[in-house]
Protein backbone atom coordinates (compact mmCIF):
# COMPACT_ATOMS: atom_id res chain seq x y z
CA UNK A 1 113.15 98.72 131.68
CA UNK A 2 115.05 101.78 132.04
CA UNK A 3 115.86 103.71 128.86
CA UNK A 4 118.22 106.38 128.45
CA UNK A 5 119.13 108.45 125.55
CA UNK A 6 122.73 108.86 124.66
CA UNK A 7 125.87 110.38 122.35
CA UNK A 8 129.23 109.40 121.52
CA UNK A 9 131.37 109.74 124.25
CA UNK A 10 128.56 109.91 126.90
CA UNK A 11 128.48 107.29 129.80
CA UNK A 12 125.89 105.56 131.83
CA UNK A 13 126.76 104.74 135.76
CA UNK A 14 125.71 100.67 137.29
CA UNK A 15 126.18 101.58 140.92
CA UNK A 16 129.70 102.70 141.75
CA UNK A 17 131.73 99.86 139.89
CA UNK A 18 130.38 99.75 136.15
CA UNK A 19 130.52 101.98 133.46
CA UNK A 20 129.44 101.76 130.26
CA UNK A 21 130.33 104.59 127.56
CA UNK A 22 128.98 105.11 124.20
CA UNK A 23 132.02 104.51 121.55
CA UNK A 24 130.36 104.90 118.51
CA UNK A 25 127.10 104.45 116.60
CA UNK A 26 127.63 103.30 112.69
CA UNK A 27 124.68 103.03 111.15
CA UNK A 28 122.18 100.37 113.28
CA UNK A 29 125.10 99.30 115.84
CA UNK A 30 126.43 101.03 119.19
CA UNK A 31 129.46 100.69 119.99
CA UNK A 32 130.05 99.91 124.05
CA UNK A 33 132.77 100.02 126.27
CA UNK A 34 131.99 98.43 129.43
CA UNK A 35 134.53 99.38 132.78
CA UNK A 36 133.86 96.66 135.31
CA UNK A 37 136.11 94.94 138.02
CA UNK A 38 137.66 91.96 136.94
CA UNK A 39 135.53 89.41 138.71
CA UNK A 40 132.31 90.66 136.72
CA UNK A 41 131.55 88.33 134.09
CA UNK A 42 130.55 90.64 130.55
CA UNK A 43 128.88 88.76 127.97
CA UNK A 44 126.63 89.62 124.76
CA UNK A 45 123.67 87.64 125.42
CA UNK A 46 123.29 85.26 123.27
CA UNK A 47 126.66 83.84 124.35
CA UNK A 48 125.40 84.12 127.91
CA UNK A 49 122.42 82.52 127.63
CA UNK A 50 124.32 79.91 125.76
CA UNK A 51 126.58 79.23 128.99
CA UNK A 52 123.56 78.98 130.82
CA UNK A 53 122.18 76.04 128.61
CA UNK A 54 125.42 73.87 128.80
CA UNK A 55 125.45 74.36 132.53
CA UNK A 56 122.09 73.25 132.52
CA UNK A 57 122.61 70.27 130.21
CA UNK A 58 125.94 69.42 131.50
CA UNK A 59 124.06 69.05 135.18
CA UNK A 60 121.26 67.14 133.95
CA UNK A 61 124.03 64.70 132.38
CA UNK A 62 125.31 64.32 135.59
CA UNK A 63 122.37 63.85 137.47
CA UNK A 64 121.55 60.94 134.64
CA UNK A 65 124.71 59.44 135.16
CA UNK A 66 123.95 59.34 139.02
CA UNK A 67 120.59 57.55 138.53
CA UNK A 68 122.44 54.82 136.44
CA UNK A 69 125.28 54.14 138.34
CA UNK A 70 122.78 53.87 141.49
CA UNK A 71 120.56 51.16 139.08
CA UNK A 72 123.89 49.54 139.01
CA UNK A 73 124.58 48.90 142.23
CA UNK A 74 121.15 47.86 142.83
């Protein structure tokens, strides 16, 4: 992990297309702002890794449903 100190107002570079820029600190929170093109997905992560677990679950459903509809036809 990478750490970097930074102020208000100061940025941080992601390769050429993401920028991320230090709004404001109040008390225990940062503020971010986060530049990005369009088709780059920005999430906190808790909501990310939420995605990620009703993708999972929402494939597993549908490989269930597969295996019954093929004990079906059986």
């Amino acid at each position: 992990m990478l750490v970097l100190t930074r102020r208000t107002d100061e940025a941080i570079k992601i390769g050429d297309d993401i920028e991320i820029t230090i709004i404001g600190i109040e008390g225990d929170q940062v503020k971010l702002g986060i530049t990005a093109p369009s088709q780059v997905e920005i999430h906190r992560k808790e909501i990310y890794l939420s995605i990620k677990q009703e993708n999972s679950d929402a494939a597993n459903t549908s490989l269930n449903i597969m295996d019954q509809l093929k004990a079906l036809k059986k």
